[in-house]
PDB file of N, CA and C in Angstrom:
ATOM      1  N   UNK A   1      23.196   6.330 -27.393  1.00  0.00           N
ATOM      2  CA  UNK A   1      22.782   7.335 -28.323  1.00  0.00           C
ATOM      3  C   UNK A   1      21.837   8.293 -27.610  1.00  0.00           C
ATOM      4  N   UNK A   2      22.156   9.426 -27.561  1.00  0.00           N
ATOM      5  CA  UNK A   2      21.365  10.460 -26.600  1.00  0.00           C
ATOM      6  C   UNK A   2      20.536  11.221 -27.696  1.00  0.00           C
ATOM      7  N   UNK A   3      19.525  11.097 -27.691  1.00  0.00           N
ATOM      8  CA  UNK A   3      18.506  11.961 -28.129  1.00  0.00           C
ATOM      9  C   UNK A   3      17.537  12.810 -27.230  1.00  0.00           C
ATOM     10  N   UNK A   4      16.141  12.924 -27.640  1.00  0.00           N
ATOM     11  CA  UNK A   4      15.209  14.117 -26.691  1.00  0.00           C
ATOM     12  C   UNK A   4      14.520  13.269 -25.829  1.00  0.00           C
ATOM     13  N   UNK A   5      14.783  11.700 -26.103  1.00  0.00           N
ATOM     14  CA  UNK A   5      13.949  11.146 -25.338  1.00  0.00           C
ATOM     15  C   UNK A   5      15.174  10.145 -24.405  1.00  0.00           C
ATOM     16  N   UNK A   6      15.580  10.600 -23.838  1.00  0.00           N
ATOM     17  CA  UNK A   6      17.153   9.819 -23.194  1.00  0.00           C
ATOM     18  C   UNK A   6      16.553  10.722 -21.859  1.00  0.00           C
ATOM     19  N   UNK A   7      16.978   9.809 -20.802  1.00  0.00           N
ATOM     20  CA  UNK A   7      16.703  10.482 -18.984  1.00  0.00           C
ATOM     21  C   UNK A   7      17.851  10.879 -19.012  1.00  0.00           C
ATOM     22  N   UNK A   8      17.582  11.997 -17.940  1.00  0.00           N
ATOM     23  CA  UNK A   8      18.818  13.068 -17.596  1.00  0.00           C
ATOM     24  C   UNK A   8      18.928  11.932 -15.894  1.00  0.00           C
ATOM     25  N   UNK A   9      20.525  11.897 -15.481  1.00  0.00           N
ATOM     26  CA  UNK A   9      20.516  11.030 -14.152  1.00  0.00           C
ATOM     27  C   UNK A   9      20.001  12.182 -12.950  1.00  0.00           C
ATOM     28  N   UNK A  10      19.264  11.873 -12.294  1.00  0.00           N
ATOM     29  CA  UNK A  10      18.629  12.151 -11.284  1.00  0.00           C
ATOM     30  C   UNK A  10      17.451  13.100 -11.181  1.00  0.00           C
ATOM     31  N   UNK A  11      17.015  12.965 -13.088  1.00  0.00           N
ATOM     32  CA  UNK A  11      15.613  13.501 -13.060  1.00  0.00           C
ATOM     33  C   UNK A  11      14.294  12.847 -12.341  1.00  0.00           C
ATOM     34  N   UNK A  12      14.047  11.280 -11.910  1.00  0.00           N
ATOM     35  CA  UNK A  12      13.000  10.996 -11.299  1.00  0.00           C
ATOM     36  C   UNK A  12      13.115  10.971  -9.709  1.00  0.00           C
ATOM     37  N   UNK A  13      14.308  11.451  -9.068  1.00  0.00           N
ATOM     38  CA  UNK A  13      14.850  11.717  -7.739  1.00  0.00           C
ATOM     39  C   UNK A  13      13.534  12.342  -6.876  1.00  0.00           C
ATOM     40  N   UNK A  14      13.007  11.563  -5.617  1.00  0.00           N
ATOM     41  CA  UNK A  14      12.205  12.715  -5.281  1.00  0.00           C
ATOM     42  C   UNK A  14      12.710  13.750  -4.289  1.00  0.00           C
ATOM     43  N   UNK A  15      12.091  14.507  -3.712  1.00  0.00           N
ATOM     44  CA  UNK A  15      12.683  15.600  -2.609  1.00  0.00           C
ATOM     45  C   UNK A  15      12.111  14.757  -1.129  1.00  0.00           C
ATOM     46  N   UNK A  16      13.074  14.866  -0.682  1.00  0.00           N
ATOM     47  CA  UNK A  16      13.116  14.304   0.843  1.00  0.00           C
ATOM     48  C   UNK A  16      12.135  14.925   1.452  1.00  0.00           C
ATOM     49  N   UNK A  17      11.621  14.087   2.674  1.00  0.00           N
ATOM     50  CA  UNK A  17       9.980  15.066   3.597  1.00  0.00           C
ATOM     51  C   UNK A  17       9.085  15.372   2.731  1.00  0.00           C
ATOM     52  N   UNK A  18       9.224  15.053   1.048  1.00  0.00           N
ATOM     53  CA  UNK A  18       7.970  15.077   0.669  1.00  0.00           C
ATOM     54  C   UNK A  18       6.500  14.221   0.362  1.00  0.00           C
ATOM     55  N   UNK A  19       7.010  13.027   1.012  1.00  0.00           N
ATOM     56  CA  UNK A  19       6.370  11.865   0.536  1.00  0.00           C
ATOM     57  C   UNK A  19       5.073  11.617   1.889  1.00  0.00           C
ATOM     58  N   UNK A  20       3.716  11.468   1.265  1.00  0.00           N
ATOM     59  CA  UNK A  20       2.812  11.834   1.975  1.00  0.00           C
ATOM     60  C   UNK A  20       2.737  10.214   3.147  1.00  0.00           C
ATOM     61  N   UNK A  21       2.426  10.474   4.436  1.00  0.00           N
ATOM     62  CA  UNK A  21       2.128   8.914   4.924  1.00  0.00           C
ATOM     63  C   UNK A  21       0.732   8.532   5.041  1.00  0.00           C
ATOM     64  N   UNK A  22       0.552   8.844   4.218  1.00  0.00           N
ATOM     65  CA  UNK A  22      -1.730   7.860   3.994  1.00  0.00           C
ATOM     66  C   UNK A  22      -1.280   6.460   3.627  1.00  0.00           C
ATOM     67  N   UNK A  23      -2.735   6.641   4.222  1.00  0.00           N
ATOM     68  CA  UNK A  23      -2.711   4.818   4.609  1.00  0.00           C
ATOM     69  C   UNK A  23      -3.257   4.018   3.237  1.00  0.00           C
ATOM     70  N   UNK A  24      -2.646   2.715   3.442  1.00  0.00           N
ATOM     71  CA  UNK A  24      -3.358   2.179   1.738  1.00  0.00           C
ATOM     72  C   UNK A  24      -4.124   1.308   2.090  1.00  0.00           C
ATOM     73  N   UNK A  25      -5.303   1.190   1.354  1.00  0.00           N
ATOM     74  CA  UNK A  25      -6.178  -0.041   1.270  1.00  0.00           C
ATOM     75  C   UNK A  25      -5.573  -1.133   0.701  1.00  0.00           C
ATOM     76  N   UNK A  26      -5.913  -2.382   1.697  1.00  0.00           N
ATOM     77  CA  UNK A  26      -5.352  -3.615   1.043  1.00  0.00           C
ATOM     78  C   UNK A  26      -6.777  -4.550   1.506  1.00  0.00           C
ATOM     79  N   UNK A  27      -6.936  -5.259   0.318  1.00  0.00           N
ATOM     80  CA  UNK A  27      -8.039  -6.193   0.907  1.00  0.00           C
ATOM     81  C   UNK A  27      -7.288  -7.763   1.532  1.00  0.00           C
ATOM     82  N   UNK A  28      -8.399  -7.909   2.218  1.00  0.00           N
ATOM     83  CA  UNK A  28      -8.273  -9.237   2.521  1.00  0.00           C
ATOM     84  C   UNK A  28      -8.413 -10.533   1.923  1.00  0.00           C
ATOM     85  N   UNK A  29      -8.095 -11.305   1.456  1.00  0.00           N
ATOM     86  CA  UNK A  29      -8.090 -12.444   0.589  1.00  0.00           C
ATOM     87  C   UNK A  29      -9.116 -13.754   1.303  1.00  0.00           C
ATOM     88  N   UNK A  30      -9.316 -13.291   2.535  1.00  0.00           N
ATOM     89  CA  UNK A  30     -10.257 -14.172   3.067  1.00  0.00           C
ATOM     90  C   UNK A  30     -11.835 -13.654   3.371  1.00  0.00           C
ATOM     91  N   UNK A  31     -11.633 -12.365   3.543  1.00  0.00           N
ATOM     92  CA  UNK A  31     -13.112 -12.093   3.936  1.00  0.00           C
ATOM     93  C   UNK A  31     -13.492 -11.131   2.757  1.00  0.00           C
ATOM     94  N   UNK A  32     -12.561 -10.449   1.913  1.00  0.00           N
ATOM     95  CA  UNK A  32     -12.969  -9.298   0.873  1.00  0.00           C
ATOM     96  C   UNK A  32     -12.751  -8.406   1.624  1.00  0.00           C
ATOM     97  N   UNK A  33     -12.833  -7.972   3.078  1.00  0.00           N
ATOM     98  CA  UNK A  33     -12.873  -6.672   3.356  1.00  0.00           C
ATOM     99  C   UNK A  33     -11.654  -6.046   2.819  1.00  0.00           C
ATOM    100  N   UNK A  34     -12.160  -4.599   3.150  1.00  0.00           N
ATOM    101  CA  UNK A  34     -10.572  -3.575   2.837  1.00  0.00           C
ATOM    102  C   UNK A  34     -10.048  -2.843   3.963  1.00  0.00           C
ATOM    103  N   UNK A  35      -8.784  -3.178   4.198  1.00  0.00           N
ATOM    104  CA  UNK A  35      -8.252  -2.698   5.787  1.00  0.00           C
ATOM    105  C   UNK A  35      -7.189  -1.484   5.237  1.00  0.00           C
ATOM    106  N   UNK A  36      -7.120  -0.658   6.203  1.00  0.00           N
ATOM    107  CA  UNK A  36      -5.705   0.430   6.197  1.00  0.00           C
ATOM    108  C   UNK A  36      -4.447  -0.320   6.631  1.00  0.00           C
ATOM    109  N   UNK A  37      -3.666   0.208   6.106  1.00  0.00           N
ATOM    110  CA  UNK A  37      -2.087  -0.351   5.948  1.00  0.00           C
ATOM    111  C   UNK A  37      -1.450   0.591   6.302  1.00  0.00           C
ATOM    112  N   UNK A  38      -0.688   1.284   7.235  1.00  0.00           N
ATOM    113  CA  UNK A  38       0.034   2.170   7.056  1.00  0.00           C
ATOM    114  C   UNK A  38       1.362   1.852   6.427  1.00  0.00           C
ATOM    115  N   UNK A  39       2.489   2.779   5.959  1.00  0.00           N
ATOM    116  CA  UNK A  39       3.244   2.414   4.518  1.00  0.00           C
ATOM    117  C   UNK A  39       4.309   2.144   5.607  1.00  0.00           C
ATOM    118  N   UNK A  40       4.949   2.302   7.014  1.00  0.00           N
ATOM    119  CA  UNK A  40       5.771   1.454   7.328  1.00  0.00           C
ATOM    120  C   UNK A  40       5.324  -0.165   7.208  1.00  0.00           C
ATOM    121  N   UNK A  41       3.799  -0.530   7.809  1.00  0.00           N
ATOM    122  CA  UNK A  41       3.842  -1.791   8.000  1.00  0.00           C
ATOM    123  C   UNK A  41       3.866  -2.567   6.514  1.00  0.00           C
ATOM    124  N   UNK A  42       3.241  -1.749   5.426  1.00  0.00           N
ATOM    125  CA  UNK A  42       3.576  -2.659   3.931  1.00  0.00           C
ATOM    126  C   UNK A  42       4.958  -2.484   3.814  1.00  0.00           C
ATOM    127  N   UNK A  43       6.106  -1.495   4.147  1.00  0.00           N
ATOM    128  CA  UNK A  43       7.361  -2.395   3.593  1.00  0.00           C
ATOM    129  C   UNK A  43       7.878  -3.118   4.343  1.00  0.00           C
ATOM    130  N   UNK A  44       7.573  -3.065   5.559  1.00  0.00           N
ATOM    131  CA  UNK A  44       8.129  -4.106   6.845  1.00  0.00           C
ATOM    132  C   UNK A  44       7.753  -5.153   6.312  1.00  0.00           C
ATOM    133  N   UNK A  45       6.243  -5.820   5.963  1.00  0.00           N
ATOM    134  CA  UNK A  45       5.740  -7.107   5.570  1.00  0.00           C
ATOM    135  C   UNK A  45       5.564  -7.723   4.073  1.00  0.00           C
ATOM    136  N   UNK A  46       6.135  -6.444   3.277  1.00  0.00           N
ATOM    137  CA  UNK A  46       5.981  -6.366   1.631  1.00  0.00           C
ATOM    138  C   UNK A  46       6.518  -7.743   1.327  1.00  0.00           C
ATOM    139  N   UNK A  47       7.508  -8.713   1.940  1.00  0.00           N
ATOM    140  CA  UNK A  47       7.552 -10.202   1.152  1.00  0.00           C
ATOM    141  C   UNK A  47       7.407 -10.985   1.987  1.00  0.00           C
ATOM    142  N   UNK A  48       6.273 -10.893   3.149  1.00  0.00           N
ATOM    143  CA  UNK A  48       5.463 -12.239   3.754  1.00  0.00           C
ATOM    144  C   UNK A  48       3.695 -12.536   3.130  1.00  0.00           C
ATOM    145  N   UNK A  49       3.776 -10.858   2.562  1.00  0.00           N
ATOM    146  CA  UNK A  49       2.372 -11.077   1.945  1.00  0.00           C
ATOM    147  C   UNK A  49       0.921 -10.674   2.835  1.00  0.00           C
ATOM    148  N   UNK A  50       1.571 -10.687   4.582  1.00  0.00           N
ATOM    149  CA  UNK A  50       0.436 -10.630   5.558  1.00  0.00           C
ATOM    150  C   UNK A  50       0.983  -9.136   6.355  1.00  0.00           C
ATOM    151  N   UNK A  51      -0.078  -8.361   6.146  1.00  0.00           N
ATOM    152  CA  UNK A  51       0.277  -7.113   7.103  1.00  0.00           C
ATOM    153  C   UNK A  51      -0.620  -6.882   8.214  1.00  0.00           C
ATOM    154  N   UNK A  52      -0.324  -5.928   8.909  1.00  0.00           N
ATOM    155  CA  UNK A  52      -0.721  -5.598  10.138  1.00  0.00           C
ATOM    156  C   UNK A  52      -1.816  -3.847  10.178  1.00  0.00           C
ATOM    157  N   UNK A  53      -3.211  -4.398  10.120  1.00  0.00           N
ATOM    158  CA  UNK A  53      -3.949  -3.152   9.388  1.00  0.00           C
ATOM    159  C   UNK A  53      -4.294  -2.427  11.037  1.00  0.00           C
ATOM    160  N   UNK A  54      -4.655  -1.255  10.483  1.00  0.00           N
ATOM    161  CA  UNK A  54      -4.666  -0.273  11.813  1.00  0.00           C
ATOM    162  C   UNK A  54      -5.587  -0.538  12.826  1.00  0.00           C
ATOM    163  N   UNK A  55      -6.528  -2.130  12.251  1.00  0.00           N
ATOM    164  CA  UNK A  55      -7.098  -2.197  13.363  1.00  0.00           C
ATOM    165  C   UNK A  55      -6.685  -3.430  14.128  1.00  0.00           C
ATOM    166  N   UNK A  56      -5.828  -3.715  13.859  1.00  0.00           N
ATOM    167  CA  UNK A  56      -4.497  -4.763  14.378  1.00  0.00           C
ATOM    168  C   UNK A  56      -4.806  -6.249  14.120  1.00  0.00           C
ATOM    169  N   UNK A  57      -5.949  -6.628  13.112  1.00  0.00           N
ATOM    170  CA  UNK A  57      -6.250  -7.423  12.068  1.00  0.00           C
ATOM    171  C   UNK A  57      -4.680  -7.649  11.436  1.00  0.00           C
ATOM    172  N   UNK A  58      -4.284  -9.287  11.287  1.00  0.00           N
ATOM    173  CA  UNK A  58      -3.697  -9.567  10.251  1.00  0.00           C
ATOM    174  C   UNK A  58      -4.259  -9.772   8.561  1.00  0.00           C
ATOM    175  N   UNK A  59      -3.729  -9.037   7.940  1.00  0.00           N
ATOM    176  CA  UNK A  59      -4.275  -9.250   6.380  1.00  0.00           C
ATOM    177  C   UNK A  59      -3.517  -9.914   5.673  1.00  0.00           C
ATOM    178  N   UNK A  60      -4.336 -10.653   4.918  1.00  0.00           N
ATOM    179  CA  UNK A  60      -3.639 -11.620   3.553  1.00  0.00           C
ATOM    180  C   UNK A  60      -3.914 -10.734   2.609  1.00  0.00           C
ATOM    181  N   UNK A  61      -2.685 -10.245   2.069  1.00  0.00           N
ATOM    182  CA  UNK A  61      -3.057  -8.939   0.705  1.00  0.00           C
ATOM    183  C   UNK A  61      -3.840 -10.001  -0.592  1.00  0.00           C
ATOM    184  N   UNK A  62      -4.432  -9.712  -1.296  1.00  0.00           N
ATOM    185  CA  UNK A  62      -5.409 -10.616  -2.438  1.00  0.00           C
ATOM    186  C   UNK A  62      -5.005  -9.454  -3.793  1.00  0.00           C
ATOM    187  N   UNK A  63      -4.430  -9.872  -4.536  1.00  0.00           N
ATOM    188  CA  UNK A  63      -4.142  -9.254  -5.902  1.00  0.00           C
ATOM    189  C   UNK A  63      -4.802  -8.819  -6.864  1.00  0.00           C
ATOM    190  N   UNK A  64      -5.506  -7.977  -7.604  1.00  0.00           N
ATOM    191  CA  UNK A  64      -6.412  -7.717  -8.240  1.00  0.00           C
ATOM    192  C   UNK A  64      -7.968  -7.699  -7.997  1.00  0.00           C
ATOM    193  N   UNK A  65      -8.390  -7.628  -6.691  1.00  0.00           N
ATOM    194  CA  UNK A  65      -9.760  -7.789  -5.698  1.00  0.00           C
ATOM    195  C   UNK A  65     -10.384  -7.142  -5.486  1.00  0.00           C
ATOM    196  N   UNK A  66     -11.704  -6.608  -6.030  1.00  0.00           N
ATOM    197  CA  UNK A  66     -12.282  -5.339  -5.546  1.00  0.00           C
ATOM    198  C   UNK A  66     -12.772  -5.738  -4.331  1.00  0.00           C
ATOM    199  N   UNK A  67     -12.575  -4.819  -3.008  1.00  0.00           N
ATOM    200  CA  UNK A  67     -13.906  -5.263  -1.961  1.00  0.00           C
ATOM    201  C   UNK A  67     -15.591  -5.863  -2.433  1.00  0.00           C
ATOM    202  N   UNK A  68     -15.461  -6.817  -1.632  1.00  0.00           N
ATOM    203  CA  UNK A  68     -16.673  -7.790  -1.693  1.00  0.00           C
ATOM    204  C   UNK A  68     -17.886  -6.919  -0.516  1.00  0.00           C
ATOM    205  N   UNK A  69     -17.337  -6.578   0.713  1.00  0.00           N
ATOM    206  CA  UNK A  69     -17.796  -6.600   2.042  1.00  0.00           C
ATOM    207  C   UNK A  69     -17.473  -4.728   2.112  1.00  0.00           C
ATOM    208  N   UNK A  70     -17.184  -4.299   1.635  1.00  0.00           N
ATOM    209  CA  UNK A  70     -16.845  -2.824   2.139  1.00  0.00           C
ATOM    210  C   UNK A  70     -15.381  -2.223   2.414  1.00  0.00           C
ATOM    211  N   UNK A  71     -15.476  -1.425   3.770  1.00  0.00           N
ATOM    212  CA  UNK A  71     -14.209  -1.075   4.324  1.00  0.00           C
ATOM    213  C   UNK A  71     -14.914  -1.627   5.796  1.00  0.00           C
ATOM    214  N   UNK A  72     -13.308  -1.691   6.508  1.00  0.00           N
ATOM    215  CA  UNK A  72     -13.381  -2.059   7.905  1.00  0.00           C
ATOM    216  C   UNK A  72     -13.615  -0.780   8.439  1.00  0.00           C
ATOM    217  N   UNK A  73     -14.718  -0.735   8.852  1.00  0.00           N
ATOM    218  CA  UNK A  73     -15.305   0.201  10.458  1.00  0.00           C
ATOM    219  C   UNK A  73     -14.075   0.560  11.057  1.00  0.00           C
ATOM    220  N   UNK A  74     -13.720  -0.535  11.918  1.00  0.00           N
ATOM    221  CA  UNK A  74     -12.625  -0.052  12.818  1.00  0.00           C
ATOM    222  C   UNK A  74     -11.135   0.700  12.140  1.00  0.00           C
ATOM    223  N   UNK A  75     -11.062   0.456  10.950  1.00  0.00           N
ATOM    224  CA  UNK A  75      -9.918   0.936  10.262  1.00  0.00           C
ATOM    225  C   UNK A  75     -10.427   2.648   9.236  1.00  0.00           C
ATOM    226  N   UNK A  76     -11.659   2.845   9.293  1.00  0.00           N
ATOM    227  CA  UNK A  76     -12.044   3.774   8.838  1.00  0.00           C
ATOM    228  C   UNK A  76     -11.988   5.206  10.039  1.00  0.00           C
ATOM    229  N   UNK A  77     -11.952   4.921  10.943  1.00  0.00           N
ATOM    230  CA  UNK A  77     -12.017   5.837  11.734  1.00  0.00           C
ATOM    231  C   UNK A  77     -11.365   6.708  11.815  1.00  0.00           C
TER     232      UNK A  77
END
């Protein structure tokens, strides 16, 4: 049943080259800190759970965690 509130197909499509590459904060589940992620290494590691932060720290991502300890120095740079 199509009404005003029905999706048109390929209205949430995005435009190619537009997608920004900033880095994401992910904390650590062991120390609290918060490390940079760049968005290849979260989908490369998105179902082991442990990524590889820019300061070549392995991270245990922690779910719902505000930093305890800050941001990482070396990953802030």
């Amino acid at each position: 049943m199509a009404g005003r509130h029905s999706k048109r197909a390929g209205a949430h499509v995005g435009i190619p080259g537009q997608r920004s590459m900033r880095p994401l904060g992910v904390i650590d589940a062991r120390t609290h800190v918060e490390h940079l992620v760049s968005e290849q290494s979260a989908a490369a590691h998105r179902h082991a759970g442990c990524y590889v932060a820019h300061c070549g720290a392995m991270v245990l991502a922690a779910s719902l965690t505000e930093p305890g300890r800050a941001r990482c120095p070396e990953c802030v740079r």
